[in-house]
N, C-alpha and C. Protein backbone atom coordinates (compact mmCIF):
# COMPACT_ATOMS: atom_id res chain seq x y z
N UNK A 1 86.35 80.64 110.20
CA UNK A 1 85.94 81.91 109.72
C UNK A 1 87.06 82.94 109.66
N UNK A 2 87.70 82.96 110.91
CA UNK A 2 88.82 84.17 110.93
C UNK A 2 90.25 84.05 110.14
N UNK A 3 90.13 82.39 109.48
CA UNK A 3 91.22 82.37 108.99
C UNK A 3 91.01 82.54 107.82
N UNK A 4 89.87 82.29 107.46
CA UNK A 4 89.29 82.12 106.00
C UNK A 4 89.56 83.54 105.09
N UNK A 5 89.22 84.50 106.64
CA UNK A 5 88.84 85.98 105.85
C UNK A 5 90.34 86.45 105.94
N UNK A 6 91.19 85.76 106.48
CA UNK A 6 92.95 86.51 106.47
C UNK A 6 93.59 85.64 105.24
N UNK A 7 92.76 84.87 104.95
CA UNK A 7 93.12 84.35 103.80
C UNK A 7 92.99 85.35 102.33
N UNK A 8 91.45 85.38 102.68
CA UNK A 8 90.95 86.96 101.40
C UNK A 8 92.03 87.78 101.69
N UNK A 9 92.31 88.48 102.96
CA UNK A 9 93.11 89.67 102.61
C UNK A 9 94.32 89.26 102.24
N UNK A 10 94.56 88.43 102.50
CA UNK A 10 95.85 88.55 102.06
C UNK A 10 95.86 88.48 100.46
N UNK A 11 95.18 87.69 99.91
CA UNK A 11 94.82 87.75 98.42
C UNK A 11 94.42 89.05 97.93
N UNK A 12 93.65 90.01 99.14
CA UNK A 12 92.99 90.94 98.32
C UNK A 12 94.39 91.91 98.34
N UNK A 13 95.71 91.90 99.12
CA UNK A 13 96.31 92.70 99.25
C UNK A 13 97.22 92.43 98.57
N UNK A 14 97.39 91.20 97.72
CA UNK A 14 98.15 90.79 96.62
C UNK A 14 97.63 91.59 95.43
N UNK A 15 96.27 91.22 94.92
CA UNK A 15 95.93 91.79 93.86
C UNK A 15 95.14 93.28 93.76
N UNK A 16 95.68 93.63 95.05
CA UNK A 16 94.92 95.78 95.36
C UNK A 16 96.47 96.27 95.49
N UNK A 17 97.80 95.74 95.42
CA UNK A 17 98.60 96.56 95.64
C UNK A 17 99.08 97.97 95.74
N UNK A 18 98.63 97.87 94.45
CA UNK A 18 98.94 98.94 93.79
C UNK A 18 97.94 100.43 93.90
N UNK A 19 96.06 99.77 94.72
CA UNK A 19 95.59 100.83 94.45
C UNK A 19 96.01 101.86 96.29
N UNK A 20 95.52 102.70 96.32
CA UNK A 20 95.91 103.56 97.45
C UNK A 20 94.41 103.65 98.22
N UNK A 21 94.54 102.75 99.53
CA UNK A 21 93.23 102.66 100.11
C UNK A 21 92.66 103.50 100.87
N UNK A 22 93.52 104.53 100.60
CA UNK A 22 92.71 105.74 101.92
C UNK A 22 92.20 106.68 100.63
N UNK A 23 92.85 106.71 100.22
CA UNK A 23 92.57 108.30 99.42
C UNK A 23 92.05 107.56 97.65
N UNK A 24 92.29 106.32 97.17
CA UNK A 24 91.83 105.80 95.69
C UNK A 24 90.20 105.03 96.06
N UNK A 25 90.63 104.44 97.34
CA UNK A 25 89.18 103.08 97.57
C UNK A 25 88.47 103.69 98.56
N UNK A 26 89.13 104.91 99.64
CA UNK A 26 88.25 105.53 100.69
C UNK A 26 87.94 104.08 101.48
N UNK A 27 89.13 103.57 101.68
CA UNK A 27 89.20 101.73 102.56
C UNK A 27 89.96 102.62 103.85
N UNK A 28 89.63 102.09 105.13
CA UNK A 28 90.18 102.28 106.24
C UNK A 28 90.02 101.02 106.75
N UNK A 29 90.92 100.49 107.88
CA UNK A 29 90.77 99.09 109.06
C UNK A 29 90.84 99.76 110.22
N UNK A 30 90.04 99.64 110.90
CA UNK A 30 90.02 99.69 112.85
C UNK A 30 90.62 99.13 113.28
N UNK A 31 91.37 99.47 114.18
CA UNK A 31 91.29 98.37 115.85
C UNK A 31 91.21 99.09 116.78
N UNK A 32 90.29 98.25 117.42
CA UNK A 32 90.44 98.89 118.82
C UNK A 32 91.33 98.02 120.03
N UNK A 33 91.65 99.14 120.55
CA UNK A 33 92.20 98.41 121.97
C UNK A 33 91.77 97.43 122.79
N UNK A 34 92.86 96.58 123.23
CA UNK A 34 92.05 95.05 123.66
C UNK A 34 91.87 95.83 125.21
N UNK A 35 92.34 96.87 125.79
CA UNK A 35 91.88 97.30 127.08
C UNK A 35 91.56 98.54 127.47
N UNK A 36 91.50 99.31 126.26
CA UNK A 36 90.80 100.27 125.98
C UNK A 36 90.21 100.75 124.80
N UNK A 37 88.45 100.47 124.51
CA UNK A 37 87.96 99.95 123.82
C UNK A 37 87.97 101.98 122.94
N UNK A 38 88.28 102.94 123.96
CA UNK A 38 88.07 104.24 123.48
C UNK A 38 89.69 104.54 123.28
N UNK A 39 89.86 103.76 122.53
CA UNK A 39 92.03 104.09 122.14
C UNK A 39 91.39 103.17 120.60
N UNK A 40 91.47 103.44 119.22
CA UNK A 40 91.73 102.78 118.34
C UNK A 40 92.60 103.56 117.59
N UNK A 41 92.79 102.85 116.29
CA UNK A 41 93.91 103.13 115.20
C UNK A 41 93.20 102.89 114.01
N UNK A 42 93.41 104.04 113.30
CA UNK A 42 92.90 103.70 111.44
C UNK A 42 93.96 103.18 110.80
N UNK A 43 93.91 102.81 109.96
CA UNK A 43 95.39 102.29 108.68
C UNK A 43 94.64 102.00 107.50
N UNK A 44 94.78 102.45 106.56
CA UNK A 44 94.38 102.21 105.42
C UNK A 44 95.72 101.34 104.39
N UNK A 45 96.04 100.31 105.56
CA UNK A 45 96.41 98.86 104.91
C UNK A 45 96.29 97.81 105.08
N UNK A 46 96.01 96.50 104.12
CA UNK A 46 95.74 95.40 104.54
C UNK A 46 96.71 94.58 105.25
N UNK A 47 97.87 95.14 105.40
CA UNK A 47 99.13 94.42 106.41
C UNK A 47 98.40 94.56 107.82
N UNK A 48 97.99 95.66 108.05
CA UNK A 48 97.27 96.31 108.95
C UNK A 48 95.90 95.42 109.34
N UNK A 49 94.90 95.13 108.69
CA UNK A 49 93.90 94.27 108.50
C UNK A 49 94.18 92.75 109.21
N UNK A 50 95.27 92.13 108.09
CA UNK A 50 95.59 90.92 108.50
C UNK A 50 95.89 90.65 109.66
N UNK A 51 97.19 91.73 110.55
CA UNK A 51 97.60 91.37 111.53
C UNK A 51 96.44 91.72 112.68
N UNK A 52 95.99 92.52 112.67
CA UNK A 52 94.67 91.94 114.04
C UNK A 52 93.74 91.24 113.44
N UNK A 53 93.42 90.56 112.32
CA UNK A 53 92.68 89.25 112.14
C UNK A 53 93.50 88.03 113.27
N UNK A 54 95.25 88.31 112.96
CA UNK A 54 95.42 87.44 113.53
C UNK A 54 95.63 87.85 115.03
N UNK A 55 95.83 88.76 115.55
CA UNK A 55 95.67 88.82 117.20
C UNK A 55 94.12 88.31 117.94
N UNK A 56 93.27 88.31 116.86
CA UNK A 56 91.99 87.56 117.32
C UNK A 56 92.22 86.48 117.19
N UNK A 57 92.96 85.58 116.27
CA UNK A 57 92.67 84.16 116.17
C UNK A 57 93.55 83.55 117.52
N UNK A 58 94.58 84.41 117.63
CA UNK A 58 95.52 84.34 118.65
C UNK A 58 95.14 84.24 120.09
N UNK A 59 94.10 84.65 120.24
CA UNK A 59 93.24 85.05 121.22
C UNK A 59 91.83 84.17 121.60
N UNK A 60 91.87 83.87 120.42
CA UNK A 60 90.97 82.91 120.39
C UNK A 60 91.46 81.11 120.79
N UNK A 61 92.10 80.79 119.85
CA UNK A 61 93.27 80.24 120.22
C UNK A 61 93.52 79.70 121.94
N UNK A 62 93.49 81.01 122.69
CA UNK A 62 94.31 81.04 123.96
C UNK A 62 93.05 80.79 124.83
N UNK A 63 92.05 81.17 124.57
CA UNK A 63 90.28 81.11 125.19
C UNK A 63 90.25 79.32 124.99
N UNK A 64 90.66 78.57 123.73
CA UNK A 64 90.22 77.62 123.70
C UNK A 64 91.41 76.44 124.72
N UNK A 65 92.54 76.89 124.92
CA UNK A 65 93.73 76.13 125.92
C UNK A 65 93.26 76.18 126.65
N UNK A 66 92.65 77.46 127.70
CA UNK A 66 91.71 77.40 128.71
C UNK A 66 90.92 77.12 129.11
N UNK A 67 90.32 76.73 127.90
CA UNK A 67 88.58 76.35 128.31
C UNK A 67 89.03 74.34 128.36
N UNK A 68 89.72 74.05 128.29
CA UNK A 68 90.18 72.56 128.34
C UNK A 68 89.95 71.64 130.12
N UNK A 69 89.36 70.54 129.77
CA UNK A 69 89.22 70.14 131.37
C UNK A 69 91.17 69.60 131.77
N UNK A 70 91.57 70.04 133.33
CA UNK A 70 92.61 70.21 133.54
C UNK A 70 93.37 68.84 133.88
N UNK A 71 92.28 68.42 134.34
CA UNK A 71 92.12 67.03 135.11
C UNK A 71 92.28 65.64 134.11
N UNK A 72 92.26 65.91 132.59
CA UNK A 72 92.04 65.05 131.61
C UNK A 72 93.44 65.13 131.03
N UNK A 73 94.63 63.97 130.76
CA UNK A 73 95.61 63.63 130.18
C UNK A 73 95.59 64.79 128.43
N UNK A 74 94.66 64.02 128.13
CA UNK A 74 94.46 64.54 126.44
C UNK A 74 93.55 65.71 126.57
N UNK A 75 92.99 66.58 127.34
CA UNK A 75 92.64 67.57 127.27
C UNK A 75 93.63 68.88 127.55
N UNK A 76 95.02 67.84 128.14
CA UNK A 76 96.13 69.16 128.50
C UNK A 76 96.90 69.25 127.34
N UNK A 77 96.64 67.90 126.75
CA UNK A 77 97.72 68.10 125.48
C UNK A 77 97.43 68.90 124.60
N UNK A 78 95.86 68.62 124.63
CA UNK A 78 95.17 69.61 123.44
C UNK A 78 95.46 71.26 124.03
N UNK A 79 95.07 71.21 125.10
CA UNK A 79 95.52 72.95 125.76
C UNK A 79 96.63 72.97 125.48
N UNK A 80 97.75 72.24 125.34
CA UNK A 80 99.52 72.74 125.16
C UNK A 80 99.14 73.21 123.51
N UNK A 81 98.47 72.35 122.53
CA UNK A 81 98.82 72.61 121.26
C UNK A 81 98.08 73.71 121.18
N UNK A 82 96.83 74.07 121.52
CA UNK A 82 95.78 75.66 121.50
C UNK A 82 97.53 76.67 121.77
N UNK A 83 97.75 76.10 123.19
CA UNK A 83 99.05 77.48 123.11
C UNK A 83 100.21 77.64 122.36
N UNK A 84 100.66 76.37 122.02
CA UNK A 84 101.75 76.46 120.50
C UNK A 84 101.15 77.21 119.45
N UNK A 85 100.00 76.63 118.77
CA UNK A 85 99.53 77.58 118.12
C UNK A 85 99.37 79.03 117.93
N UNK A 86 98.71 79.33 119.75
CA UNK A 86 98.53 80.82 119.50
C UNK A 86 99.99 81.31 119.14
N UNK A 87 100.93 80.84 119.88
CA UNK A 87 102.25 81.58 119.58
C UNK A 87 102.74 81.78 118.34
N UNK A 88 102.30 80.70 117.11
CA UNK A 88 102.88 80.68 116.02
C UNK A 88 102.23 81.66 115.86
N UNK A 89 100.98 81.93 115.85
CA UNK A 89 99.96 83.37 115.26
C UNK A 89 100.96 84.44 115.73
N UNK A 90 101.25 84.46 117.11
CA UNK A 90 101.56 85.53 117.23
C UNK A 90 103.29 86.06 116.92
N UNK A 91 104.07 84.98 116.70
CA UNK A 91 105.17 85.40 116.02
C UNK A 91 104.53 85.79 114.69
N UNK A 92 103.75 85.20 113.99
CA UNK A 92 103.56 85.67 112.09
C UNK A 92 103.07 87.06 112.63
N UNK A 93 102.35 87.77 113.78
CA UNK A 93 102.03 89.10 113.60
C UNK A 93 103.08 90.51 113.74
N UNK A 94 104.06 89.30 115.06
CA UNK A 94 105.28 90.27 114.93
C UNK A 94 105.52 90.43 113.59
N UNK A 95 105.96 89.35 112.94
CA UNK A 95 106.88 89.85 111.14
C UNK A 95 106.36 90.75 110.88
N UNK A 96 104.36 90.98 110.70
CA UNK A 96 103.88 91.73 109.83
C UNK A 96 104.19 93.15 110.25
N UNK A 97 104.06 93.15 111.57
CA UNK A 97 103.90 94.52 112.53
C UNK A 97 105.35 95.14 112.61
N UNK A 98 106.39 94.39 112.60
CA UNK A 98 107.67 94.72 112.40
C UNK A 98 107.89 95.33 111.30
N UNK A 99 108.04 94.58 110.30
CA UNK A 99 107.84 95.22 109.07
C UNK A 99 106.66 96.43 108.35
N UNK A 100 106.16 96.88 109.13
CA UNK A 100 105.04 97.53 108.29
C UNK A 100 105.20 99.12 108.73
N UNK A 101 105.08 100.01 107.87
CA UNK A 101 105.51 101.51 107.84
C UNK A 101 103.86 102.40 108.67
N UNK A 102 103.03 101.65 109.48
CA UNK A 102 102.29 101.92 110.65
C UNK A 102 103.03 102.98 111.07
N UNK A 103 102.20 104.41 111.15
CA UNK A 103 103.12 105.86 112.18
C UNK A 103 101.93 105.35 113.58
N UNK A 104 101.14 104.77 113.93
CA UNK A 104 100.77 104.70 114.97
C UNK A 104 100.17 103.31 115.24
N UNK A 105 100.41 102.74 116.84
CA UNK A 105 99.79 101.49 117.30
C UNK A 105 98.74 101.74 118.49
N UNK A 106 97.94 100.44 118.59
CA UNK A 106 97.65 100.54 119.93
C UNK A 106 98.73 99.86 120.67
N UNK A 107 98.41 100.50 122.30
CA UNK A 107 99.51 99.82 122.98
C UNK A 107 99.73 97.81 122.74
N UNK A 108 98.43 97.55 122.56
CA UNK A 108 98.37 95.88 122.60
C UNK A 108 98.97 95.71 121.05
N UNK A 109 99.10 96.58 119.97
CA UNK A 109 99.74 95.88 119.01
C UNK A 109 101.53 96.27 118.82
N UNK A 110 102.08 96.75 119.75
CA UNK A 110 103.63 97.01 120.31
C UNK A 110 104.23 95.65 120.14
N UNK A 111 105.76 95.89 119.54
CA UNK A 111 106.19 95.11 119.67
C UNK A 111 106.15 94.32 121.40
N UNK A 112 106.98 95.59 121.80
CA UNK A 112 107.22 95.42 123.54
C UNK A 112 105.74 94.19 123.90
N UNK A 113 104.49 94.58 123.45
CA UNK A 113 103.90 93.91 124.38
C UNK A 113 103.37 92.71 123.68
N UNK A 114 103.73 92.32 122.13
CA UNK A 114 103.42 91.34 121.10
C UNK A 114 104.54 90.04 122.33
N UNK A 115 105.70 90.48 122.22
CA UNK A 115 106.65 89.63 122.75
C UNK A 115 106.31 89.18 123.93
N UNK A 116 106.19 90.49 125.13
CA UNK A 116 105.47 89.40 126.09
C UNK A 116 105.05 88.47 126.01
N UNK A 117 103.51 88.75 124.94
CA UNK A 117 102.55 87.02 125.20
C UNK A 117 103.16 85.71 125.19
């Protein structure tokens, strides 16, 4: 599901380039804070959109390494690849978040704290 729909945006942000989503489409994206649910951020861009699509999948991702029995050979392997994965997600969010002209973050979408994970 969550990849499906970062799939749309990204298509939709191929072919909306050009329109202006705050002020032409009256389009805004949320996020809220992963630890403070009363801290969010508007952006009226789909760079913006995509990249916490992917801090959820990222996250999701990291729920499923964990949820793995510990005790099982091939259940750790599968938990190592859940966490390779999340990481690839979460390097593609640095690029986006690096690159993107965002005047404000939440603290969880910082570089400083992207790198941690």
């Amino acid at each position: 599901g969550q990849l499906r729909y970062y799939a749309l945006a990204t298509h939709a942000e191929h072919h909306f380039r050009t329109v202006d989503l705050k002020n032409e489409a009256k389009v805004v994206f949320r996020w809220y804070d992963t630890f403070s649910t009363r801290r969010f951020v508007d952006q009226p861009d789909w760079a913006f959109e995509r990249a916490s699509v992917l801090f959820n999948v990222a996250g999701a991702l990291s729920y499923l390494a964990t949820s793995q029995e510990r005790g099982d050979p091939e259940q750790i392997k599968l938990a190592c690849r859940y966490f390779q994965e999340a990481s690839g997600v979460i390097n593609e969010l640095r690029k986006i978040a690096s690159s993107a002209s965002w005047l404000s973050f939440t603290p969880d979408m910082t570089d400083d704290f992207l790198e941690a994970l």
